[in-house]
Protein backbone atom coordinates (compact mmCIF):
# COMPACT_ATOMS: atom_id res chain seq x y z
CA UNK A 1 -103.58 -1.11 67.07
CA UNK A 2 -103.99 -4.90 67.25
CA UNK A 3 -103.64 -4.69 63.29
CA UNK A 4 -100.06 -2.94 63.58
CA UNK A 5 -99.39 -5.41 66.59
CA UNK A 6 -100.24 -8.28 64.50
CA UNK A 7 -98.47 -7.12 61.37
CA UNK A 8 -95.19 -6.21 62.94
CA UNK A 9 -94.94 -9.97 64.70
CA UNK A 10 -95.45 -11.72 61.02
CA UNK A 11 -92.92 -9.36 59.53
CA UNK A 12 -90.82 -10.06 62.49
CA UNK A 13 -91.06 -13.43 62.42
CA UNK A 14 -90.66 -13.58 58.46
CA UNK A 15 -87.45 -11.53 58.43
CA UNK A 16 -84.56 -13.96 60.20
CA UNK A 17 -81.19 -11.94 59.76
CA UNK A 18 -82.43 -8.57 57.65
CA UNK A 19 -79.07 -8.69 55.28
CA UNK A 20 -77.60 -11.70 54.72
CA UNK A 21 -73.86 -12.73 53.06
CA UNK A 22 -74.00 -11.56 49.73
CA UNK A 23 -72.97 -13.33 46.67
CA UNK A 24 -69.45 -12.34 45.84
CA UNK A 25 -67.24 -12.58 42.38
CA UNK A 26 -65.37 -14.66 45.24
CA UNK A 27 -67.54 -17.77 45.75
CA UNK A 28 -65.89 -19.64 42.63
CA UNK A 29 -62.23 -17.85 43.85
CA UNK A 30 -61.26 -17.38 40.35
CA UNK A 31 -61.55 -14.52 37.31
CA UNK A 32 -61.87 -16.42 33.96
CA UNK A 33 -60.63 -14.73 30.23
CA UNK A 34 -61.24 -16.44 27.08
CA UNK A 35 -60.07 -16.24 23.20
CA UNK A 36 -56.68 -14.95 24.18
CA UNK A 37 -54.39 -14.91 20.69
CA UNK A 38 -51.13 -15.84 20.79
CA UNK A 39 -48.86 -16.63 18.04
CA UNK A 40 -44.95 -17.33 18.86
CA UNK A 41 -42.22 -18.49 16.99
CA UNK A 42 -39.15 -19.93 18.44
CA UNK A 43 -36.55 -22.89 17.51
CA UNK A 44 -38.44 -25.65 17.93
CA UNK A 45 -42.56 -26.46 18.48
CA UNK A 46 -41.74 -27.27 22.60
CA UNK A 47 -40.42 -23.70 22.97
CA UNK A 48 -42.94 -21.96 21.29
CA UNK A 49 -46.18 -23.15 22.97
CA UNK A 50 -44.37 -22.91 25.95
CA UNK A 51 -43.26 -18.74 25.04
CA UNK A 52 -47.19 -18.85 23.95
CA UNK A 53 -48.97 -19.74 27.25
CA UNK A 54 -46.32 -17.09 28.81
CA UNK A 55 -47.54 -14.60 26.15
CA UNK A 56 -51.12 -15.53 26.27
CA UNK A 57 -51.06 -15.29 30.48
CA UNK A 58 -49.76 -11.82 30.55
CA UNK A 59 -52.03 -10.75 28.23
CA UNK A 60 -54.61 -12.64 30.21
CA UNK A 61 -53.62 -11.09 33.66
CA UNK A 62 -53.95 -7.54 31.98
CA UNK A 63 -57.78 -8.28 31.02
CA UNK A 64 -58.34 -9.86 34.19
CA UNK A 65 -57.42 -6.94 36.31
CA UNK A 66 -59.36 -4.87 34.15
CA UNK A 67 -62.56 -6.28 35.63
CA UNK A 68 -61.63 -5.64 38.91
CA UNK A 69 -60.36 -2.18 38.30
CA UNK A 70 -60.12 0.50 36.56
CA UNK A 71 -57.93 1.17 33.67
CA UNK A 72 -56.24 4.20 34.29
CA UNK A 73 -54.71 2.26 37.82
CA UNK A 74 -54.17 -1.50 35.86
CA UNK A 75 -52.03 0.01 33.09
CA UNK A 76 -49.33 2.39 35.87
CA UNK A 77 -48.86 -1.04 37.38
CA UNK A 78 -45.14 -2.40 37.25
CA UNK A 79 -44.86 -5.68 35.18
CA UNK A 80 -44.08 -8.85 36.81
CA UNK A 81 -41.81 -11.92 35.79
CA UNK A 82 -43.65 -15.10 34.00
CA UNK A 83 -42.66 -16.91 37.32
CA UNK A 84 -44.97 -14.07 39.03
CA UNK A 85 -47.76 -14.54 36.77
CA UNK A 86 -48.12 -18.05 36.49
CA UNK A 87 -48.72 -17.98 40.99
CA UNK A 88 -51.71 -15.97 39.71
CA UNK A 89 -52.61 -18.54 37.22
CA UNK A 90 -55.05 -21.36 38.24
CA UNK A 91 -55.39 -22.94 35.00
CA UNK A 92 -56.16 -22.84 31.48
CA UNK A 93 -57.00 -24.41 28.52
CA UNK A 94 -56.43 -24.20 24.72
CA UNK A 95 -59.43 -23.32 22.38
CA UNK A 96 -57.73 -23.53 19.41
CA UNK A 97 -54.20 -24.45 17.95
CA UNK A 98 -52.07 -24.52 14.99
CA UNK A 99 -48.43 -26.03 15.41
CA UNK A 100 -45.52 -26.41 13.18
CA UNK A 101 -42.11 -27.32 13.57
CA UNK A 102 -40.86 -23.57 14.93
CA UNK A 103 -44.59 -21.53 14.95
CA UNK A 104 -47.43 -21.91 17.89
CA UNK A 105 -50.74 -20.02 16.81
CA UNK A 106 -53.94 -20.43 19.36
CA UNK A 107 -56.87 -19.16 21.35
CA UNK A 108 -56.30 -19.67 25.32
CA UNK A 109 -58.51 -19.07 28.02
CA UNK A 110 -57.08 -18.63 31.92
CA UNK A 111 -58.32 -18.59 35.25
CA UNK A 112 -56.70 -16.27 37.52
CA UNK A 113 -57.14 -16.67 41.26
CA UNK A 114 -59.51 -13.84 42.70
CA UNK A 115 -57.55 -14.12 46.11
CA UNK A 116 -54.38 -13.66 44.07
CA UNK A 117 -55.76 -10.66 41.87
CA UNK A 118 -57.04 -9.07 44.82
CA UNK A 119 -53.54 -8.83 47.04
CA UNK A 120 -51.84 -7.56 44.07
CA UNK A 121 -54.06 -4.87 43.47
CA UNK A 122 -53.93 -3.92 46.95
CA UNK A 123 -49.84 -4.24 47.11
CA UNK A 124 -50.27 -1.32 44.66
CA UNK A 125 -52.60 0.59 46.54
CA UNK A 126 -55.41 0.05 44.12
CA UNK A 127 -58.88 -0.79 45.91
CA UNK A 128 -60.52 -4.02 44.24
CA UNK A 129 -64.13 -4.09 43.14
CA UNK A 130 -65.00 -7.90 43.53
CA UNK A 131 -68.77 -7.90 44.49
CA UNK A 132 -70.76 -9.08 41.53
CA UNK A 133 -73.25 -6.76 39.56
CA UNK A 134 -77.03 -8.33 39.13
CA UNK A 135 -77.25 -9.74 35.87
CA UNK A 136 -77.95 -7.21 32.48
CA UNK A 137 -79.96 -8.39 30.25
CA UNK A 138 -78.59 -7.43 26.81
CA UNK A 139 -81.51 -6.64 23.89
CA UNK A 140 -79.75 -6.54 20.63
CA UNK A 141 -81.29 -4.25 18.03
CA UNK A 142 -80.08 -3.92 14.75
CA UNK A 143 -81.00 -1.31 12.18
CA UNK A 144 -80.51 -2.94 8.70
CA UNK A 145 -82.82 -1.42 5.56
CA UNK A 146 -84.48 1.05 7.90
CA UNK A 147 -86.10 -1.69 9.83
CA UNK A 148 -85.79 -2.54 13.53
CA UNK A 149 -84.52 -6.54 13.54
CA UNK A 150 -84.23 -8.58 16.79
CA UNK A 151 -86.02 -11.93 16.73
CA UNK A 152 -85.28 -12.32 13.37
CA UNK A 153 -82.92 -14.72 11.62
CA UNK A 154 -81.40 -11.96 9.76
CA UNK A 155 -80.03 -10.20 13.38
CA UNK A 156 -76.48 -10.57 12.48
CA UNK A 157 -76.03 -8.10 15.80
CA UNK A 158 -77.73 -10.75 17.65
CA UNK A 159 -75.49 -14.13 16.30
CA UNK A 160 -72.71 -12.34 16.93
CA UNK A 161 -73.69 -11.98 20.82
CA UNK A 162 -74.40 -15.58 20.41
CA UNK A 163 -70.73 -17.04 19.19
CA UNK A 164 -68.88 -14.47 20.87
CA UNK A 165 -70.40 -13.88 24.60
CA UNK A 166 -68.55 -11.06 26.85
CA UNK A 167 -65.54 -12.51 28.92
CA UNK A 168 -66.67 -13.48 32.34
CA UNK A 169 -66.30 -10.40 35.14
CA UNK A 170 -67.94 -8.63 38.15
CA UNK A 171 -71.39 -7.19 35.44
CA UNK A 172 -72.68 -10.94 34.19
CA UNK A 173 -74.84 -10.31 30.48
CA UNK A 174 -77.53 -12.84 29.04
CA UNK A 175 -78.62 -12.98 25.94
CA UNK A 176 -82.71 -13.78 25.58
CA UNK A 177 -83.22 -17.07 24.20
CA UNK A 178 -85.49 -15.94 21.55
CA UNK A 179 -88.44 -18.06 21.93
CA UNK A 180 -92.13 -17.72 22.22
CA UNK A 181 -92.30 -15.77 24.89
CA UNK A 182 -89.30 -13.29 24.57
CA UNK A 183 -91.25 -12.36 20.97
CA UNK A 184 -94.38 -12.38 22.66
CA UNK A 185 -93.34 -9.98 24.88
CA UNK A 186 -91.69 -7.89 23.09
CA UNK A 187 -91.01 -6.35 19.43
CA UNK A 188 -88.14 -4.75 17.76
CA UNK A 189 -89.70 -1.47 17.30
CA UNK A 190 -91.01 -1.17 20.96
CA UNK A 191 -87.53 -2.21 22.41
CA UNK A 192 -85.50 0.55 20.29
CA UNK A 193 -88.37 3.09 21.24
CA UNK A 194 -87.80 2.44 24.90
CA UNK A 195 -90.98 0.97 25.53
CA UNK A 196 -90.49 0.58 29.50
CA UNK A 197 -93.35 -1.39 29.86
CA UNK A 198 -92.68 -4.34 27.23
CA UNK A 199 -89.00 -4.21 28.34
CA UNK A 200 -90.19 -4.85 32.29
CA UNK A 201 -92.31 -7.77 31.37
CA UNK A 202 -89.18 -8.90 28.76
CA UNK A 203 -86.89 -8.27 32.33
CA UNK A 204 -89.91 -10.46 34.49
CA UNK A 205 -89.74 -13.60 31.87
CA UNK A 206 -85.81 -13.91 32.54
CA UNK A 207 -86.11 -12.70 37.00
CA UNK A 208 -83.82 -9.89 36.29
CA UNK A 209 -84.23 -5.84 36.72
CA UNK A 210 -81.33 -4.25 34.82
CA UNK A 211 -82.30 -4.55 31.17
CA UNK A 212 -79.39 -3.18 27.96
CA UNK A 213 -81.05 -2.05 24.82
CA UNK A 214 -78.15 -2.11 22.32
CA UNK A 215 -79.07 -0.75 19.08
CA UNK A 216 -76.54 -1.19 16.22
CA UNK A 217 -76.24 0.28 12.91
CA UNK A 218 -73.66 -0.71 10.40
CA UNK A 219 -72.42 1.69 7.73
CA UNK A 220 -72.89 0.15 4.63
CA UNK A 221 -69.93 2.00 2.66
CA UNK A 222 -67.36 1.98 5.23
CA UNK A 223 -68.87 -1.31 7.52
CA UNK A 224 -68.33 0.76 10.54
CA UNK A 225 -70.73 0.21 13.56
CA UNK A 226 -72.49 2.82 15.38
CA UNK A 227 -73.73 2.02 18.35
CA UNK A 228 -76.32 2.84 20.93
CA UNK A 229 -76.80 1.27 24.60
CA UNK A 230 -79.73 2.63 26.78
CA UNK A 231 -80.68 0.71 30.33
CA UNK A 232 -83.08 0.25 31.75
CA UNK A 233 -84.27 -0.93 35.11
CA UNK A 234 -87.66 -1.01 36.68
CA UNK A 235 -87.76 2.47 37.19
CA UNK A 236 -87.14 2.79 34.31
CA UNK A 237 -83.98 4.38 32.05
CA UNK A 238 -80.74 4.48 33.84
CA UNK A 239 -79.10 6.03 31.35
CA UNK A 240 -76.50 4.85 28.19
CA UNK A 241 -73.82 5.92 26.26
CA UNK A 242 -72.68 5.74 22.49
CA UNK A 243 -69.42 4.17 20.83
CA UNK A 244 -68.61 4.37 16.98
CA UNK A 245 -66.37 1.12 16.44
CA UNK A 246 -64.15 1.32 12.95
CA UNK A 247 -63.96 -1.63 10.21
CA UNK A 248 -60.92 -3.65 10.19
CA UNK A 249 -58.48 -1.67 8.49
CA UNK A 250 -58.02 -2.53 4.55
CA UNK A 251 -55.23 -5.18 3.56
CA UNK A 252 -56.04 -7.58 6.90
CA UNK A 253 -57.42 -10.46 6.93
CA UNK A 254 -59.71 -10.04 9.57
CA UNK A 255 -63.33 -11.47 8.18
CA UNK A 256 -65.88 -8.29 8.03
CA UNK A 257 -68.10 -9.80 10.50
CA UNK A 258 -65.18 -9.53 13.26
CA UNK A 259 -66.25 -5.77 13.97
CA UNK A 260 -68.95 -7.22 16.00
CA UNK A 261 -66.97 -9.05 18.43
CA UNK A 262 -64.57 -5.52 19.09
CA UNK A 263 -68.43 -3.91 19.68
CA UNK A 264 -69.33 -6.53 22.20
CA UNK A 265 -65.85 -6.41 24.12
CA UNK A 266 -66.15 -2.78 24.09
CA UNK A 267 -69.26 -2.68 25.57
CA UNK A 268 -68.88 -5.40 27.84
CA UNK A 269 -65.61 -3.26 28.74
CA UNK A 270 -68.07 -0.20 29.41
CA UNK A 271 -70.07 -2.07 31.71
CA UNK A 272 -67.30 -3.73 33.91
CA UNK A 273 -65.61 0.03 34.23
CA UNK A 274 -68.69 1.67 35.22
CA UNK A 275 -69.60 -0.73 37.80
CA UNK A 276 -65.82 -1.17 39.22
CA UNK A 277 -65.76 2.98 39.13
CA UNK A 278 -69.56 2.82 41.20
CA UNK A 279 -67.94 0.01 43.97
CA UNK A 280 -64.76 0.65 44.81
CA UNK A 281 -64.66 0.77 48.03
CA UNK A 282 -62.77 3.66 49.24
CA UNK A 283 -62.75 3.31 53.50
CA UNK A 284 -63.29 0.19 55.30
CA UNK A 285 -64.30 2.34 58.30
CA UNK A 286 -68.40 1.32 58.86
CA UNK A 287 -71.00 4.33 59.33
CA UNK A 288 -74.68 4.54 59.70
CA UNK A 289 -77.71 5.83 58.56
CA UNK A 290 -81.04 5.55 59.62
CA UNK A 291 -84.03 5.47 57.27
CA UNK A 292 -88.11 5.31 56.81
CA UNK A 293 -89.06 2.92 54.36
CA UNK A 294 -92.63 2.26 53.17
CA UNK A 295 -93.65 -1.53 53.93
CA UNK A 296 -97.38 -1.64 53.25
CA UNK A 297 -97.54 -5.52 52.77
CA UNK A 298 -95.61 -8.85 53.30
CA UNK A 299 -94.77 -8.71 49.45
CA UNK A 300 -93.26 -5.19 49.85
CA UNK A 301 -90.86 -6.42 52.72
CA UNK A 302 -89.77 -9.46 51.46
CA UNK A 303 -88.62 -7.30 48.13
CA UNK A 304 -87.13 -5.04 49.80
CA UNK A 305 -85.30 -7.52 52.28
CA UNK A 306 -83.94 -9.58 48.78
CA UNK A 307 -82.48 -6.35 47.30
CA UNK A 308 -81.19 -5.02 50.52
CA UNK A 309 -79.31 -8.67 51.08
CA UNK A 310 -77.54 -8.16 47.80
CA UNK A 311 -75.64 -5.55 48.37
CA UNK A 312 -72.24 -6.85 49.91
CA UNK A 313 -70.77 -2.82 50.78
CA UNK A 314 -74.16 -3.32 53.13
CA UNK A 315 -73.04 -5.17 56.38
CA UNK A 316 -76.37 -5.11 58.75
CA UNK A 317 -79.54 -3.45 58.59
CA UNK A 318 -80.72 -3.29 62.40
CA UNK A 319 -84.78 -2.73 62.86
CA UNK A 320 -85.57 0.53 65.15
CA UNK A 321 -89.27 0.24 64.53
CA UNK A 322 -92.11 -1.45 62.60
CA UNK A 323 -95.26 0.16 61.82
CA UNK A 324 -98.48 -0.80 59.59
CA UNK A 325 -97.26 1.22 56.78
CA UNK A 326 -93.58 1.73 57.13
CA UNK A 327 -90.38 0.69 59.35
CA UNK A 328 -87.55 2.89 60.60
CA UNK A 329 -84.08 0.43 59.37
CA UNK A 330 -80.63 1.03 60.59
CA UNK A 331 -78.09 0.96 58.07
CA UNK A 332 -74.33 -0.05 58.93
CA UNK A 333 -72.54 0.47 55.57
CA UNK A 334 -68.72 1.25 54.45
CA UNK A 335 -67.86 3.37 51.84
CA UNK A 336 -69.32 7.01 51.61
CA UNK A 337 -73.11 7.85 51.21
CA UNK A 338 -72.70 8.66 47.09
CA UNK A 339 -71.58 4.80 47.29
CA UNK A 340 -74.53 3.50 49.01
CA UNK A 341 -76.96 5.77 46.93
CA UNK A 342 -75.42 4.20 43.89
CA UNK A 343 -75.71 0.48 45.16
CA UNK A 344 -79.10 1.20 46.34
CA UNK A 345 -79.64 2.21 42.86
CA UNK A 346 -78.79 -0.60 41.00
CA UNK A 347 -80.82 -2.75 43.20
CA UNK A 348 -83.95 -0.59 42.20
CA UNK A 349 -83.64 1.61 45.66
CA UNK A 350 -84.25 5.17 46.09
CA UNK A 351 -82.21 7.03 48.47
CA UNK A 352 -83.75 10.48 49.27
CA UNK A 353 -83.97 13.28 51.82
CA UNK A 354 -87.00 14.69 53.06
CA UNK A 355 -87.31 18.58 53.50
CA UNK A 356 -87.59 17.48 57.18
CA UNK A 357 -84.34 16.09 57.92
CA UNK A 358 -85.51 12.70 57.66
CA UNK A 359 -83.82 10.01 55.11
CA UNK A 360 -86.37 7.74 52.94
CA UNK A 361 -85.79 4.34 51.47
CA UNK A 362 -87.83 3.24 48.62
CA UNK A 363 -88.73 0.45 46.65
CA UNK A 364 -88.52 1.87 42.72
CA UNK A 365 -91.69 0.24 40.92
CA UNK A 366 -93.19 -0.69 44.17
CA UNK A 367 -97.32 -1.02 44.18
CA UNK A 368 -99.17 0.08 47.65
């Protein structure tokens, strides 16, 4: 008794507010979209960069929205005027440029404002997803000769995720760094075999839990990429999906190696979609539901406190009772309960119900 007594006034004094604020897409204000191509000619140089940062916003805006919802509702959207866009706009800059006296070629990148975004999405009765995804961890594998390559110099699958990262959204990807420790801690082989326990301590080195093995094979008749991305968190596989991504077509100019950048983008694409279809948001009305969680040491509570604190759809977690081995929380929520399983999820949570009509809370990959 006096050991429950004492535990339960540490924990309680350890715990402050049980969910705080959590990070949101919205802290910087602003949705940023790189290598945007535009090439305009008009009657003189003036009027064509001008026509190209018009161009090069719209087709900005389009990608922007895209990580903030899905497809199917960006593209039934009416257009708006250049005047319209450029509100939206809160700067840019130019990667690259060619100019001559009537032709404007370049690479822009834009900043939309997230405020902006938002409201327009919602004057079309689309619901935003804006609260950030933890960070993935991409593993790129490539199959070349019948060998597993991923530290090695010869990872052209790899260099490419190098010069060409994924355009900033709501799912953030790093690349591992590649040193002594990454190889160290894990091979080729055992990261295209799934090996869950070389992948955790690969997750551990970077302080992430959402790991993307992304295993790429290139044709070497037709230089078209299959491709194969399993994740993985610390449960364990989340799941995947496959994509087959064609060579340029013949008679372009487009260099061979530019079928890795499409892969990336479409898999970056992948990710943004499935966590914008897993967060909308589809009721602002608040409910409640009341859980058991195990909590059988300080380190167990202050893990599960981070990951509950993370998830912004998550407005208060109120604390019925505190025991030695487990706590009975109070969860105030919006959305439905399919929502909140799937955010639970992605923090490493199991949602469950008990034969006895009681609802459990648990830490996935949690030790006793």
């Amino acid at each position: 008794m006096i050991l429950r007594a004492a535990l339960a006034l540490v924990l309680s004094l350890l715990m402050g507010p049980l969910v705080a604020p959590a990070a949101r897409a919205d802290d910087t204000g602003v949705v940023a979209v790189r290598g945007i191509d535009v090439d305009v000619t008009a009657g003189n140089a003036v009027d064509a960069r001008e026509q190209a940062v018009l161009q090069g916003q719209r087709k900005g805006l389009h990608q922007a929205l895209l990580t903030l919802a899905p497809s199917a509702n960006v593209d039934q959207m009416p257009p708006l005027s250049d005047s319209q866009i450029t509100d939206l706009v809160a700067d840019y800059e130019v990667e690259s440029e060619q100019t001559s006296t009537v032709r404007y070629i370049g690479k822009l990148s834009f900043r939309y404002r997230l405020d902006g975004l938002t409201a327009l999405l919602q004057q079309n009765g689309i619901g935003a997803a804006t609260t950030p995804s933890p960070p993935v961890l991409i593993v790129p594998v490539m199959v070349s000769g019948g060998k597993n390559l991923l530290w090695d110099e010869s990872n052209a699958w790899r260099a490419a995720w190098s010069t060409h990262p994924p355009t900033a959204g709501l799912v953030p990807m790093l690349l591992p760094k590649g040193d002594a420790a990454d190889t160290a801690a894990i091979t080729a082989d055992q990261a295209a075999s799934g090996d869950i326990a070389k992948i955790q301590a690969l997750a551990g080195h970077y302080g992430v839990s959402d790991v993307a093995v992304a295993t790429l094979r290139r044709d070497p008749a037709t230089s078209a990429l299959a491709v194969n991305v399993v994740r993985y968190s610390i449960a364990g596989s989340t799941g995947g999906f496959q994509d087959q991504v064609p060579p340029p077509a013949s008679g372009t100019t487009t260099a061979p190696d530019a079928v890795y950048a499409v892969a990336i983008d479409r898999i970056a694409d992948h990710f943004q979609q499935d966590w914008i279809s897993q967060n909308q948001v589809s009721s602002s009305v608040e409910q409640r539901l009341t859980v058991e969680a195990p909590v059988n040491s300080l380190a167990q509570w202050a893990e599960l406190r981070r990951r509950l604190s993370s998830i912004a759809t998550l407005h208060q977690v109120d604390l019925i009772y505190l025991m030695q081995t487990h706590a009975e929380l109070d969860l105030v929520f919006i959305g439905d309960r399919d929502q909140l399983t799937r955010a639970l999820q992605q923090r490493a949570l199991v949602l469950k119900d008990t034969g006895d009509g009681h609802t459990t809370l648990e830490l996935a990959g949690a030790q006793p």
